[in-house]
Protein backbone atom coordinates (compact mmCIF):
# COMPACT_ATOMS: atom_id res chain seq x y z
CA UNK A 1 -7.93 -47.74 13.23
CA UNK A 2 -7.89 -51.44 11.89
CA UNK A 3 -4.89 -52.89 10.24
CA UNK A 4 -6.95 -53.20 6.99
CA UNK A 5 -8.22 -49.41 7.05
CA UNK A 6 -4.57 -48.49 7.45
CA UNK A 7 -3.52 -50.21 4.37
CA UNK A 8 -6.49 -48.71 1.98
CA UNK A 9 -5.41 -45.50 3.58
CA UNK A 10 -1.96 -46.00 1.82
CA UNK A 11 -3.94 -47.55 -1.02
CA UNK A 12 -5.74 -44.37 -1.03
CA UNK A 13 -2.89 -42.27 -1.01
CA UNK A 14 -0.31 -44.07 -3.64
CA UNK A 15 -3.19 -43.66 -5.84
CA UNK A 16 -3.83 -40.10 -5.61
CA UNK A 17 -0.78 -38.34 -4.84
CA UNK A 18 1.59 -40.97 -6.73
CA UNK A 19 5.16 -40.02 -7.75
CA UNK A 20 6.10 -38.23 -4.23
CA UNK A 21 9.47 -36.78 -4.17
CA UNK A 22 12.01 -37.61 -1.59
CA UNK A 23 11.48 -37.07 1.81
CA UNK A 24 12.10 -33.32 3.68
CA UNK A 25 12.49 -33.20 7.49
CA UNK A 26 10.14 -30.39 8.34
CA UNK A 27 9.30 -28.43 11.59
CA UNK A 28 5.05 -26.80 12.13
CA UNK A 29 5.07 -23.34 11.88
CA UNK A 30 1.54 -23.28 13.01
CA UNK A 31 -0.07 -23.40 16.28
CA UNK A 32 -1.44 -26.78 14.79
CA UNK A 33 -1.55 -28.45 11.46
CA UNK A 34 -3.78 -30.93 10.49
CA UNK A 35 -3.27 -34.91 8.67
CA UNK A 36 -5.86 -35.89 6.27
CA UNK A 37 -6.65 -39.46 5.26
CA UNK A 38 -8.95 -40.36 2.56
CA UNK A 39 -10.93 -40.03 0.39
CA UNK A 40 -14.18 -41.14 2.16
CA UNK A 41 -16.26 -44.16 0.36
CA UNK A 42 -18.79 -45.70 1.89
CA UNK A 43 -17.99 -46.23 6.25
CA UNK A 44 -14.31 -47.28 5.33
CA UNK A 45 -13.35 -44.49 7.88
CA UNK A 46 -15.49 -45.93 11.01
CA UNK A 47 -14.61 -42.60 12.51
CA UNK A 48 -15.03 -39.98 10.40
CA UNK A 49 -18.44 -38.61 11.39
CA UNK A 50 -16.44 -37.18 14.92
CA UNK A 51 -13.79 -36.38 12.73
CA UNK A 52 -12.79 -32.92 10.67
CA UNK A 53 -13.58 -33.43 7.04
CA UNK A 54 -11.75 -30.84 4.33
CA UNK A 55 -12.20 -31.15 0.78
CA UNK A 56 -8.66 -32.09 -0.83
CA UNK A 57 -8.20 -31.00 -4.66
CA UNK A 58 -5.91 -33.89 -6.36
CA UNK A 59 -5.70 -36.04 -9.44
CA UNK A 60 -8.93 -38.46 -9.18
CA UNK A 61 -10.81 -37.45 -6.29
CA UNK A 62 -11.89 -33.50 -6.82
CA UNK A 63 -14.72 -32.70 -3.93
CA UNK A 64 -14.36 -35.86 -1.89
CA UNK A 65 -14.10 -35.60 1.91
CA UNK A 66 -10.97 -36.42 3.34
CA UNK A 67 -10.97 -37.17 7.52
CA UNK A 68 -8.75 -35.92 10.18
CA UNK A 69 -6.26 -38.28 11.58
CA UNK A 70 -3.67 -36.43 13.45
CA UNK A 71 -2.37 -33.46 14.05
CA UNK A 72 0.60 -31.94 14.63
CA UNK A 73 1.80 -29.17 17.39
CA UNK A 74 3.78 -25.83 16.76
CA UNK A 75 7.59 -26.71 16.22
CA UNK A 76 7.20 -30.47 15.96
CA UNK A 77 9.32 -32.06 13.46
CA UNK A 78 8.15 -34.08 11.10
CA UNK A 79 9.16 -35.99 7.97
CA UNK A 80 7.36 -34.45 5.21
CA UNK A 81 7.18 -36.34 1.53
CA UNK A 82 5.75 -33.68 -1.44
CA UNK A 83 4.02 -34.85 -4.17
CA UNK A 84 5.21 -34.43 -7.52
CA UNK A 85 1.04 -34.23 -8.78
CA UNK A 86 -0.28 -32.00 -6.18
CA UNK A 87 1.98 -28.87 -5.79
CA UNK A 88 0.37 -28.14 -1.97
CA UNK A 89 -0.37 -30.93 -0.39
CA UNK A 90 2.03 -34.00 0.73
CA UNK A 91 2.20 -36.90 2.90
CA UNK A 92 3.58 -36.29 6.49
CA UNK A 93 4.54 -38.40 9.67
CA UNK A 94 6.52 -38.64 12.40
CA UNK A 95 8.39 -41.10 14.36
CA UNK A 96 7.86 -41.39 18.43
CA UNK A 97 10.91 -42.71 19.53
CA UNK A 98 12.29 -43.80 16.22
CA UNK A 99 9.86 -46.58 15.73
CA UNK A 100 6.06 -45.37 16.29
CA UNK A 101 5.27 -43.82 12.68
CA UNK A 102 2.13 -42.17 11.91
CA UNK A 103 0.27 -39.54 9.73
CA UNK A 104 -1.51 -38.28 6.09
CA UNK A 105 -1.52 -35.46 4.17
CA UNK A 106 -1.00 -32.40 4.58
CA UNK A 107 -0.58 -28.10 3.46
CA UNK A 108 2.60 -27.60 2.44
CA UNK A 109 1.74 -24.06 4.02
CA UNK A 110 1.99 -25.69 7.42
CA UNK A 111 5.82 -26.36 7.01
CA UNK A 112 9.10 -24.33 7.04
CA UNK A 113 12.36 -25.52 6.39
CA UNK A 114 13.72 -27.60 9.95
CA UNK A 115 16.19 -25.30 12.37
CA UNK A 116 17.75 -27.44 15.27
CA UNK A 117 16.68 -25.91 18.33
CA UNK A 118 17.06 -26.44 22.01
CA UNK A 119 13.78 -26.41 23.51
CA UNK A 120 13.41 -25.48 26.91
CA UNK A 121 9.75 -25.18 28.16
CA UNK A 122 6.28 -26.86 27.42
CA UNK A 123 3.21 -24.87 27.49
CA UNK A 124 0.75 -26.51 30.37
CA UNK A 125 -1.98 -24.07 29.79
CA UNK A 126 -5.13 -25.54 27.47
CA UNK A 127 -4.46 -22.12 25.01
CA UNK A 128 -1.28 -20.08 25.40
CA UNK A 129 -1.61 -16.68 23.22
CA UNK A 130 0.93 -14.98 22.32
CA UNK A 131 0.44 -11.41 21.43
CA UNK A 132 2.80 -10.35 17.68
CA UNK A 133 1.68 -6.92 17.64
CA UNK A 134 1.25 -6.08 14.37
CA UNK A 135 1.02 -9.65 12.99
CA UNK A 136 -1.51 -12.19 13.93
CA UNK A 137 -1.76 -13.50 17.67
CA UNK A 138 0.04 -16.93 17.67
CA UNK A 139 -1.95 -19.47 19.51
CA UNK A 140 0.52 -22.20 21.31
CA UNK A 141 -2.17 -25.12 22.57
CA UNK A 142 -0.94 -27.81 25.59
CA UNK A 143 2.32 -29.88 25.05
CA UNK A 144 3.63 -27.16 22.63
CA UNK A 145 7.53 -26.78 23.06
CA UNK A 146 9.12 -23.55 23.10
CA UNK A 147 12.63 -21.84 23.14
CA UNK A 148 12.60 -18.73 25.71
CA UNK A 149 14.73 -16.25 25.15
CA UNK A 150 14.88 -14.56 28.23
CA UNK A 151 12.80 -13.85 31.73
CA UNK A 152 11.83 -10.52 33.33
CA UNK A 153 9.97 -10.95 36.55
CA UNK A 154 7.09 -12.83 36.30
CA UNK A 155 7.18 -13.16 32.47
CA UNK A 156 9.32 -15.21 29.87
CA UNK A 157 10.03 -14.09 26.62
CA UNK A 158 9.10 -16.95 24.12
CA UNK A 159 10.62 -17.21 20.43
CA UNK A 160 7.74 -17.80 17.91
CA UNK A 161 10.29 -17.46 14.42
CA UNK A 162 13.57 -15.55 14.90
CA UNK A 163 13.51 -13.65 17.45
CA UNK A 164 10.00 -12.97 16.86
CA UNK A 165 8.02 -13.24 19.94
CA UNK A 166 6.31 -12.24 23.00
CA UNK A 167 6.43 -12.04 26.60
CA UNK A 168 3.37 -14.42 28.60
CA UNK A 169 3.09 -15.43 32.07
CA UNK A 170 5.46 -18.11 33.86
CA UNK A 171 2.32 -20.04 35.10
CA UNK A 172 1.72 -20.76 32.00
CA UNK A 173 4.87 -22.85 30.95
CA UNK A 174 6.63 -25.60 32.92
CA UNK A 175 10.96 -26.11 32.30
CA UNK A 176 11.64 -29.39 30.59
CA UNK A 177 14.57 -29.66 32.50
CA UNK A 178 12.66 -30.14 36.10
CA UNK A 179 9.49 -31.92 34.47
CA UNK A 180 12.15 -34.18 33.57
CA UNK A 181 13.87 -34.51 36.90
CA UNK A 182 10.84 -34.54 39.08
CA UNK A 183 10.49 -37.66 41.46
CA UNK A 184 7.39 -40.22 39.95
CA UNK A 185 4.71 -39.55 42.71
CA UNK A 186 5.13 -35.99 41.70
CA UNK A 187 5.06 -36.25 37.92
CA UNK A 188 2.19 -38.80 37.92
CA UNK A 189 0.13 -35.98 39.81
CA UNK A 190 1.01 -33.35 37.28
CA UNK A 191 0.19 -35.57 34.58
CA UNK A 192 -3.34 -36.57 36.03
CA UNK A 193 -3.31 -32.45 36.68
CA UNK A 194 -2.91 -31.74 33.52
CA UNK A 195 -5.52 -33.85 31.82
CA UNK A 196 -7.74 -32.12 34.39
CA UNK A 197 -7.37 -28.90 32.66
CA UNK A 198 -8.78 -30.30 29.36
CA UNK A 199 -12.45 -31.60 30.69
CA UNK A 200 -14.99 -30.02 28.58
CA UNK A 201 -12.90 -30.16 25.71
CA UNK A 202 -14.95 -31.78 22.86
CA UNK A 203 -14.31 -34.90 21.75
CA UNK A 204 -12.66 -35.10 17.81
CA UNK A 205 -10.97 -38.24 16.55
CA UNK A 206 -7.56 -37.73 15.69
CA UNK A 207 -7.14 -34.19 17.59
CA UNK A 208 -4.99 -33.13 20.33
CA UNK A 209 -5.40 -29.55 19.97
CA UNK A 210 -7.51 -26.91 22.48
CA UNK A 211 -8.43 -24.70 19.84
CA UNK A 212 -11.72 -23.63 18.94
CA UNK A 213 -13.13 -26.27 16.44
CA UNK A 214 -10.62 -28.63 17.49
CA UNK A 215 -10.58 -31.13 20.03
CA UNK A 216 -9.07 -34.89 21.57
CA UNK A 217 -9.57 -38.34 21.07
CA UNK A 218 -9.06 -40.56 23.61
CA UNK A 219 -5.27 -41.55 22.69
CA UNK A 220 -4.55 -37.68 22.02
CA UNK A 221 -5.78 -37.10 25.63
CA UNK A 222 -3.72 -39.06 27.19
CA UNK A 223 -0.51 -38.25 24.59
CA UNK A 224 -1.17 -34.14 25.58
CA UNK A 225 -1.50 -35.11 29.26
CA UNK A 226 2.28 -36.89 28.85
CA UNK A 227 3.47 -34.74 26.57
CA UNK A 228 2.97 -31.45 28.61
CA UNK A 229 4.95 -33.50 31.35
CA UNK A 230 8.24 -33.75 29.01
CA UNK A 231 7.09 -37.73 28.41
CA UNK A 232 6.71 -38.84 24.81
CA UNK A 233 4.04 -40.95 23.96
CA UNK A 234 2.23 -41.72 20.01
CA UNK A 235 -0.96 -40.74 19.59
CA UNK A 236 -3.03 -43.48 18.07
CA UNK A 237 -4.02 -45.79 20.72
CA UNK A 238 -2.75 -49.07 19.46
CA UNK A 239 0.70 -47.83 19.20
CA UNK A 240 0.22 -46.28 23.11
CA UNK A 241 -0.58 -49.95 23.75
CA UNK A 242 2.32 -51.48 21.90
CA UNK A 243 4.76 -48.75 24.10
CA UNK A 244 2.99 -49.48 27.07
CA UNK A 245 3.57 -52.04 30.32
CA UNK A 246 0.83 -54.13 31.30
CA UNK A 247 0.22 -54.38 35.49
CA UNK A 248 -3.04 -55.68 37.26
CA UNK A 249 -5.81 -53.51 38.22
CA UNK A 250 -4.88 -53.99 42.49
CA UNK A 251 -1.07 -51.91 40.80
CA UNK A 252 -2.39 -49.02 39.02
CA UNK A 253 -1.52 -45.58 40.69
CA UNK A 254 -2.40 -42.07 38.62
CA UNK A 255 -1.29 -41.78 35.44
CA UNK A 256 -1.83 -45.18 34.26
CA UNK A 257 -4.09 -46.22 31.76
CA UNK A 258 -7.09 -48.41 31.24
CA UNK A 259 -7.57 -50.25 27.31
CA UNK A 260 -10.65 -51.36 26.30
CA UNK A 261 -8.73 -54.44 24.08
CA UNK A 262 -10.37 -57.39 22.02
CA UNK A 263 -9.14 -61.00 22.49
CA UNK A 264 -6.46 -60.02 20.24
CA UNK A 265 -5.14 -57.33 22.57
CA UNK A 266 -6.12 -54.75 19.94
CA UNK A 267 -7.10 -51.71 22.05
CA UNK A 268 -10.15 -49.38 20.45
CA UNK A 269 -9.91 -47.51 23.48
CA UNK A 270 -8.04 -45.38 26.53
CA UNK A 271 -8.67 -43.87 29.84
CA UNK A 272 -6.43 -42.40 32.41
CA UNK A 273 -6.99 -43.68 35.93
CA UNK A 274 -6.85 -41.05 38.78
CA UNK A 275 -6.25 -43.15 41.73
CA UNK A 276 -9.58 -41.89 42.92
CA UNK A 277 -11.64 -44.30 41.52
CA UNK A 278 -12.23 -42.24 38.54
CA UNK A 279 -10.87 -42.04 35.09
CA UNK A 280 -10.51 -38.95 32.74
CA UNK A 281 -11.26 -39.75 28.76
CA UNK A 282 -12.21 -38.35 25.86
CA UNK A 283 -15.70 -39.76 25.50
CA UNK A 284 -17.52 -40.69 22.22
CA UNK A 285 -20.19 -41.22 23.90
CA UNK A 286 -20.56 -38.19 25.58
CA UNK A 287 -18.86 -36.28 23.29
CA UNK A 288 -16.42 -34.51 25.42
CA UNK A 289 -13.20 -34.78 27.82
CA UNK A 290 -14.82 -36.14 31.18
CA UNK A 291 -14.00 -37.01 34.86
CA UNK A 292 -16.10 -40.16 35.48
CA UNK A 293 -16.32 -43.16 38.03
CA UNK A 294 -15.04 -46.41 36.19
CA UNK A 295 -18.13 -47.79 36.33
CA UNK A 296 -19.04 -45.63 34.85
CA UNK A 297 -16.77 -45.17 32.30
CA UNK A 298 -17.27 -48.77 31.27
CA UNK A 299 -20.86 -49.53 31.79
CA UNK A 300 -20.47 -52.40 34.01
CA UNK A 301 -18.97 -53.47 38.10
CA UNK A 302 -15.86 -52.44 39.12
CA UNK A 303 -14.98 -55.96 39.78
CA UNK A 304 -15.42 -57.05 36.51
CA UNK A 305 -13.06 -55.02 35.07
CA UNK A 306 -11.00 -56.04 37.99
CA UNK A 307 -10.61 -59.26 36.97
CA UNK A 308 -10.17 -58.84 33.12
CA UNK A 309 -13.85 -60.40 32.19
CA UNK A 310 -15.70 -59.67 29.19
CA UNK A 311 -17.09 -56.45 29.66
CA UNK A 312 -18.88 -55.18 26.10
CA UNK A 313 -19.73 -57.36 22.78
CA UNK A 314 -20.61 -56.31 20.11
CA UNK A 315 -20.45 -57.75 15.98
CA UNK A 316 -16.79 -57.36 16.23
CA UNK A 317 -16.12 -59.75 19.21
CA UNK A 318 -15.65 -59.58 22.80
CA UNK A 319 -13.78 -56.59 24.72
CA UNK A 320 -12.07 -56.51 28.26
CA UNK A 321 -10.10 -53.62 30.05
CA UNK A 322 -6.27 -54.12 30.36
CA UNK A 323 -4.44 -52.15 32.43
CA UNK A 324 -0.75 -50.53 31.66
CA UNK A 325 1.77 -48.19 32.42
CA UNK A 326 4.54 -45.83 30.84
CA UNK A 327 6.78 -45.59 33.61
């Protein structure tokens, strides 16, 4: 998003949900919950046809679209501000590493009050469901941290609220603790793994959610991919750039990441490099999560991009790969 569509965004939303209280530290009690920016006028939101419009009812802008821009993963905390003018809705955001801030409005419905807890596993399956008998089935999607309470077998017992829960299958949860202790050959594998198990998905800017009717961007991608491998990352893709290292093309191993940036180093774009000559993204082009050559990928030789050259123009300038790292 461009530096000038963030600030109407905050235009947008000073003007109509002015007078917010003070700010709530919050945790998701949802399998996902979704940020809203808006309203839509005109193409100020470049994005928001492969986005998730909703409808927001507040002071000024009854029936106008309002577009996806994040979301937000069961028991993530969050800092949530409510608005004093629209009794369920509120801005929300949250802070990657105490400096990467991002979000928009959302349910108050998606939020409980925040409990400390000491997570120990992350879900690694696309969709984890988890059976509550006589309440609805809770759906846990990738990068989702949990709290088990207990193992039998070849099960775990994972705490939804309380000691609400169910048992589900060890395959489909990894321990923080060795994701976190695993040699770097190893964990750059599992990440490149994991973002294998989400081709097909479709492509939706600002998700990062495996649900039916949900979906990845290209930053989100990459930030479940991470995430389900105990490494924190932001989602929008100019903050992944700001957090990132840059290396040449001849150093990239898996795991590492190729921009598409402007002369400005302003990345629009992100794709995870396999070490087989392929990269995995989440395509607007086609759409979908996809396994692709780099060429590909980016339209043009291999040896181009190699050497940092001017791959695509368009109206907006010139653009060029740059490679990085988060190791």
């Amino acid at each position: 998003m461009k530096n000038v569509e963030i600030i109407y965004c905050f235009i947008c939303l000073i003007s109509s949900f002015s007078l917010l209280a003070g700010k709530e530290k919050k945790i998701v009690n949802k399998g996902v919950a979704c940020c809203y920016l808006g309203p839509i006028n005109g193409n100020n939101y470049p994005h928001y046809k492969q986005s998730a419009l909703k409808k927001i009812p507040s002071p000024g802008f009854l029936d106008r679209d309002f577009c996806l821009c994040e979301e937000y993963l069961f028991n993530e905390s969050v800092c949530y501000e409510p608005s004093l003018k629209s009794k369920n809705w509120g801005f929300c955001s949250q802070k990657i590493k105490g400096e990467y801030s991002f979000g928009g409005l959302m349910e108050q419905s998606s939020l409980s009050e925040h409990l400390d807890s000491a997570f120990t596993h992350i879900v690694i399956d696309p969709v984890l469901k988890v059976d509550l008998s006589e309440q609805k089935d809770m759906q846990l999607s990738m990068g989702t941290h949990v709290k088990i309470l207990g193992e039998l077998g070849e099960k775990y017992f994972v705490q939804i609220h309380g000691d609400n829960g169910n048992w589900v299958s060890k395959e489909s949860l990894s321990k923080i603790d060795e994701l976190k202790n695993m040699d770097e050959v190893r964990l750059r594998a599992q990440i490149v793994a994991q973002a294998r198990k989400l081709i097909g998905q479709p492509y939706k800017w600002g998700g990062r959610c495996a649900f039916e009717g949900h979906g990845y961007d290209c930053a989100g991608l990459v930030k479940t991919a991470y995430m389900s491998c105990a490494k924190e990352l932001a989602r929008p893709v100019g903050y992944q750039r700001q957090m990132s290292t840059k290396i040449s093309f001849d150093d990239l191993l898996p795991g590492d990441v190729l921009f598409s940036v402007n002369k400005h180093e302003k990345a629009v774009h992100v794709a995870m490099w396999t070490g087989e000559n392929t990269v995995i993204e989440a395509s607007p082009i086609s759409m979908d999560v996809r396994e692709v050559s780099l060429e590909e990928a980016f339209a043009c030789d291999r040896e181009i991009i190699r050497k940092g050259r001017v791959f695509y123009s368009d109206k907006t300038g010139d653009y060029s790969v740059s490679c990085a790292k988060f190791f």
